[in-house]
Protein backbone atom coordinates (compact mmCIF):
# COMPACT_ATOMS: atom_id res chain seq x y z
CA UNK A 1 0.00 0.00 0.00
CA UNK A 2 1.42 2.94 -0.75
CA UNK A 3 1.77 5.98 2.13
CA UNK A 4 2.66 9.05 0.34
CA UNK A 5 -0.05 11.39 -0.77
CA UNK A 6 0.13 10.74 -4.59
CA UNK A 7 -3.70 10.63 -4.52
CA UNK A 8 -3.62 14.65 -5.42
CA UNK A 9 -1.58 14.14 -8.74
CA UNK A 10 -2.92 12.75 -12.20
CA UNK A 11 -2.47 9.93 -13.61
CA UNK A 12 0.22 9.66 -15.70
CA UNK A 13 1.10 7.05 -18.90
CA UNK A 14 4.58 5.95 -19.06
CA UNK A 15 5.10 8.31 -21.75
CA UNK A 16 3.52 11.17 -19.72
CA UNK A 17 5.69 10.69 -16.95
CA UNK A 18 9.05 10.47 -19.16
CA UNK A 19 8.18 13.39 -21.29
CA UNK A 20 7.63 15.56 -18.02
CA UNK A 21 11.05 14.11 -16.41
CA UNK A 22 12.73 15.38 -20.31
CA UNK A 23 10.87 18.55 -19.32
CA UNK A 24 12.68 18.97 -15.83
CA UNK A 25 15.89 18.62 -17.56
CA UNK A 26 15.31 21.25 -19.46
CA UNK A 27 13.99 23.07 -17.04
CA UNK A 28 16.93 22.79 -14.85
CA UNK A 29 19.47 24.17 -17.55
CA UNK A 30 17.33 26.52 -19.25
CA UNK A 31 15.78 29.67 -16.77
CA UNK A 32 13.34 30.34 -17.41
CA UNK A 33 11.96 27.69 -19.33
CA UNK A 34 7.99 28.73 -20.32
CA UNK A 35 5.51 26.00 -21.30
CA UNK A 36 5.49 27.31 -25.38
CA UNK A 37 9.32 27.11 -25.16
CA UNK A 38 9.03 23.52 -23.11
CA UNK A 39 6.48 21.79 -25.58
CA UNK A 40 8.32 22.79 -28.70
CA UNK A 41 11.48 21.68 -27.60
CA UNK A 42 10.51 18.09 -26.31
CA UNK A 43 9.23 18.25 -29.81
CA UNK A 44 12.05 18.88 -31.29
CA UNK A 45 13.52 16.21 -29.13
CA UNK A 46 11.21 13.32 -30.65
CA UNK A 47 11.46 14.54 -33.87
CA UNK A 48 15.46 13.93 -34.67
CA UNK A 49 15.47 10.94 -32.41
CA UNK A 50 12.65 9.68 -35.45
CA UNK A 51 14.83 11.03 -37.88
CA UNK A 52 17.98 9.54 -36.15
CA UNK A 53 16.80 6.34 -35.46
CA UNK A 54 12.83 5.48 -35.84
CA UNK A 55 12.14 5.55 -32.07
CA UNK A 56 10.98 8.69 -30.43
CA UNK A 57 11.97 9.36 -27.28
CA UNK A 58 8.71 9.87 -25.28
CA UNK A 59 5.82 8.41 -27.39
CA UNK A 60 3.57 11.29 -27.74
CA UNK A 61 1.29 12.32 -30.08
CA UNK A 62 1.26 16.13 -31.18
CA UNK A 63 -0.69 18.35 -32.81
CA UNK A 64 0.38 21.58 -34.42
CA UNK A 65 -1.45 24.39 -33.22
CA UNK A 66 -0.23 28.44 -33.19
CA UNK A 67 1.95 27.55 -29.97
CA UNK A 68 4.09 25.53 -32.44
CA UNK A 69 3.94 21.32 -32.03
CA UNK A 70 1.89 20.94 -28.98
CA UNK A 71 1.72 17.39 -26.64
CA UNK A 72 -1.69 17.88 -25.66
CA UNK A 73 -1.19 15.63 -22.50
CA UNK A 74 1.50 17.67 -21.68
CA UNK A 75 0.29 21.13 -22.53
CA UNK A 76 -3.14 20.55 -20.43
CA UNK A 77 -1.78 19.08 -17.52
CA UNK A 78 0.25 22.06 -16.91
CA UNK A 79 -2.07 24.46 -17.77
CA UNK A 80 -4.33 22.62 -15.05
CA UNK A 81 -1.75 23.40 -12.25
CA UNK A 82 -1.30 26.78 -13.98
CA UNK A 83 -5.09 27.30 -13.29
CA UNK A 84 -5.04 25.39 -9.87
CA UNK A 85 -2.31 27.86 -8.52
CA UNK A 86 -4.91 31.00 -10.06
CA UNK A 87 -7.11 29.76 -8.09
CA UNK A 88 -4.87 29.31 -5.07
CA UNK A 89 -6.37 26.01 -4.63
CA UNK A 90 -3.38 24.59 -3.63
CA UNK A 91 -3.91 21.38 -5.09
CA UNK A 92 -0.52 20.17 -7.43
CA UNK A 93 -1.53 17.68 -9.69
CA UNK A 94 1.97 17.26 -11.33
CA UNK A 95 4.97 16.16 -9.61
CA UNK A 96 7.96 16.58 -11.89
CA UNK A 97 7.40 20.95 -12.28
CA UNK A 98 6.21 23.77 -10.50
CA UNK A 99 4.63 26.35 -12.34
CA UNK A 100 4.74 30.17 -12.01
CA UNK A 101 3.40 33.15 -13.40
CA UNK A 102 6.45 35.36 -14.53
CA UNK A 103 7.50 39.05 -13.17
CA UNK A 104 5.69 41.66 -13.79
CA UNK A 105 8.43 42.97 -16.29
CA UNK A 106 8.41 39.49 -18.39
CA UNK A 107 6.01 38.98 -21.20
CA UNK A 108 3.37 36.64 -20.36
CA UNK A 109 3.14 33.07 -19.99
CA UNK A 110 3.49 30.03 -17.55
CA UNK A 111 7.22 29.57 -16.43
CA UNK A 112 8.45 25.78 -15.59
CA UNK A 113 10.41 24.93 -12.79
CA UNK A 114 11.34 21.75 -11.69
CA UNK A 115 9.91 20.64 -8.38
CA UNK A 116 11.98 17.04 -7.90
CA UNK A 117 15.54 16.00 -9.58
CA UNK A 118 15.86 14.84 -12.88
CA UNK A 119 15.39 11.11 -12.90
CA UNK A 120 17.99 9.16 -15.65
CA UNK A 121 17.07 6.14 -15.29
CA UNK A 122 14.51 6.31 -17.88
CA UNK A 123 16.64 7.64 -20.25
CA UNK A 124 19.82 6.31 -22.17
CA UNK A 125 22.88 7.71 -23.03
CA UNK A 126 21.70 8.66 -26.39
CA UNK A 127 18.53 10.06 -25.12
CA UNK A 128 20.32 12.45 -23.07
CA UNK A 129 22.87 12.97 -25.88
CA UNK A 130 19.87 14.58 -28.26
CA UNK A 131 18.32 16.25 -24.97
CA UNK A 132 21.65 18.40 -24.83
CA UNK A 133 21.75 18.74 -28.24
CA UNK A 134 18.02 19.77 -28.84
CA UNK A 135 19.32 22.69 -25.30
CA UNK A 136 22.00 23.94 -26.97
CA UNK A 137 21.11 24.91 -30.64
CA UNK A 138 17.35 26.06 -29.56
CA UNK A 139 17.58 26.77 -26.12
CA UNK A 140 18.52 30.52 -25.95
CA UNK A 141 15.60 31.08 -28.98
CA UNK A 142 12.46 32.77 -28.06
CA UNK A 143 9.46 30.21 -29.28
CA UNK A 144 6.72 32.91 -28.41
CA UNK A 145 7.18 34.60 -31.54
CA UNK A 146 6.81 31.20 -33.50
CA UNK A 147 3.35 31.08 -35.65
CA UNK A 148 2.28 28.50 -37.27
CA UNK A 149 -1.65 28.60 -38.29
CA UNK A 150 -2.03 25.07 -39.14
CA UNK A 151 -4.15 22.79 -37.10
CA UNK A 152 -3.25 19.17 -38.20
CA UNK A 153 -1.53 16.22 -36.33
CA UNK A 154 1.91 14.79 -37.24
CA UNK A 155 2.31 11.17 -38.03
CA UNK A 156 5.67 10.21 -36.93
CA UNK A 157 5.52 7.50 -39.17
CA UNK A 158 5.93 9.67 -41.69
CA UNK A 159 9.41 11.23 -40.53
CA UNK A 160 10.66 7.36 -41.08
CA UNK A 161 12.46 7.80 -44.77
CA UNK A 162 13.93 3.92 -44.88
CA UNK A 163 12.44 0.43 -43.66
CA UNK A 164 14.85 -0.27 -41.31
CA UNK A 165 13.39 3.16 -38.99
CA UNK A 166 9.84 1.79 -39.40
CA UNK A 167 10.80 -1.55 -38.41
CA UNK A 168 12.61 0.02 -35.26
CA UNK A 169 10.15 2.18 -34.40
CA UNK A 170 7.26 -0.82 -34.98
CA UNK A 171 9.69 -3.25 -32.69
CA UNK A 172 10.28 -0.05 -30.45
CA UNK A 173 6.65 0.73 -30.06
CA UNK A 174 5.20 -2.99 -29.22
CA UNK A 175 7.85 -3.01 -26.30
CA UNK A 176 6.55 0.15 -24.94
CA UNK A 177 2.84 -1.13 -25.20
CA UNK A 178 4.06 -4.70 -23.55
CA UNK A 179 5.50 -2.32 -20.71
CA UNK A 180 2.49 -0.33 -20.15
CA UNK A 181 0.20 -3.38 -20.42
CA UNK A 182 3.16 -5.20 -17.86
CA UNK A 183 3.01 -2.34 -15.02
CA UNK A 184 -0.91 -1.87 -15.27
CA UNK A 185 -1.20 -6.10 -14.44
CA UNK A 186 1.52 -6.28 -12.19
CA UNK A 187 1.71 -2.96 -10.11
CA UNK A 188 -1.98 -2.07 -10.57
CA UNK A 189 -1.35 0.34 -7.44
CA UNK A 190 1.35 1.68 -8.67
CA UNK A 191 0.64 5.67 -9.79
CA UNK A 192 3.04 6.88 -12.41
C-alpha cells in the first residue's frame, strides 16, 4: 500500500511521466523555461530521435497548433496546475514541475520549474545525448514569436524515410505497449 499522498496528482502514462522528467531537464538548464518554449522543444527532441533512429523518445502524439507542435497531455496538464495555482487552490496535480506566473516585467506566460531531480534512469545515453543537443542549438531562442496557423496532427511514421526506422520504431513501439500493459497487471497500485 502505498503511504505518500500521490492521490492529489494525475495519472500519468509511461510516456507522460518520461516526457515531463525530459521537461525537468530542461527546465533545470534553461531559466526560465515557459511551457510554449518547453512543448516545442521536447518536440524537437522526438522529432530527430525519429529522424535519427525510428524511435521517439517519449511516445507522444502532437498536434500543431499556433503555440508551435503541442503534446496535448503535456500542454493541459500544466495548464491545469497553472489554473489550480490561479485559483490558489493549492492542489498540485503534477509532480515533476512547478509552475509560475512570470515578473511583472516578463512577457506573459506560464514559467516551468522543476519541483523534484531529474530522474535518468529512464533515459539512455543517447537520449540524453539529443536532450543536450536539442538545449544547446534552440535553447537561448524565443518560441513565443513562433506562428504557425495550421491545425493538423503529425504522423511520426511519416518522418521514417527507410524500412529499417519503421521496423525500429514498430519493434520499439510494441515493447513500450508490452510495458504499459506489464506495469498496469503487475503494479496495478502503482501511480506513475
Amino acid at each position: 500500500m502505498i503511504t505518500q499522498p500521490f492521490y492529489r496528482y494525475l495519472e500519468f502514462t509511461l510516456a507522460q511521466d518520461k516526457a515531463f522528467n525530459a521537461l525537468v531537464y530542461f527546465a533545470e538548464r534553461i531559466k526560465p523555461l515557459y511551457l510554449t518554449k518547453a512543448t516545442n522543444l521536447l518536440y524537437l527532441a522526438n522529432e530527430m530521435a525519429v529522424r535519427q533512429t525510428g524511435v521517439p523518445i517519449t511516445w507522444l502524439n502532437y498536434k500543431v497548433l499556433k503555440l508551435g507542435q503541442v503534446s496535448e497531455d503535456i500542454y493541459f496538464k500544466v495548464k491545469y496546475d497553472y489554473h489550480q495555482l490561479q485559483k490558489e487552490e493549492g492542489v498540485k496535480a503534477i509532480r515533476h514541475l512547478a509552475v509560475s506566473v512570470p515578473p511583472k516585467h516578463l512577457r506573459d506566460g506560464i514559467i516551468l520549474a522543476p519541483a523534484e531531480a531529474f530522474d535518468d534512469s529512464q533515459f539512455s545515453d543517447y537520449d540524453i545525448e539529443i536532450l543536450d543537443h536539442i538545449i544547446k542549438a534552440y535553447g537561448k531562442l524565443n518560441f513565443a514569436q513562433k506562428s504557425n496557423g495550421s491545425d493538423f496532427i503529425i504522423e511520426l511514421m511519416e518522418l521514417l524515410d527507410t524500412d529499417f526506422k519503421r521496423s525500429a520504431f514498430e519493434v520499439a513501439y510494441q515493447s513500450y505497449l508490452m510495458q504499459n500493459e506489464f506495469c498496469g497487471i503487475v503494479c496495478p497500485d502503482l501511480e506513475l
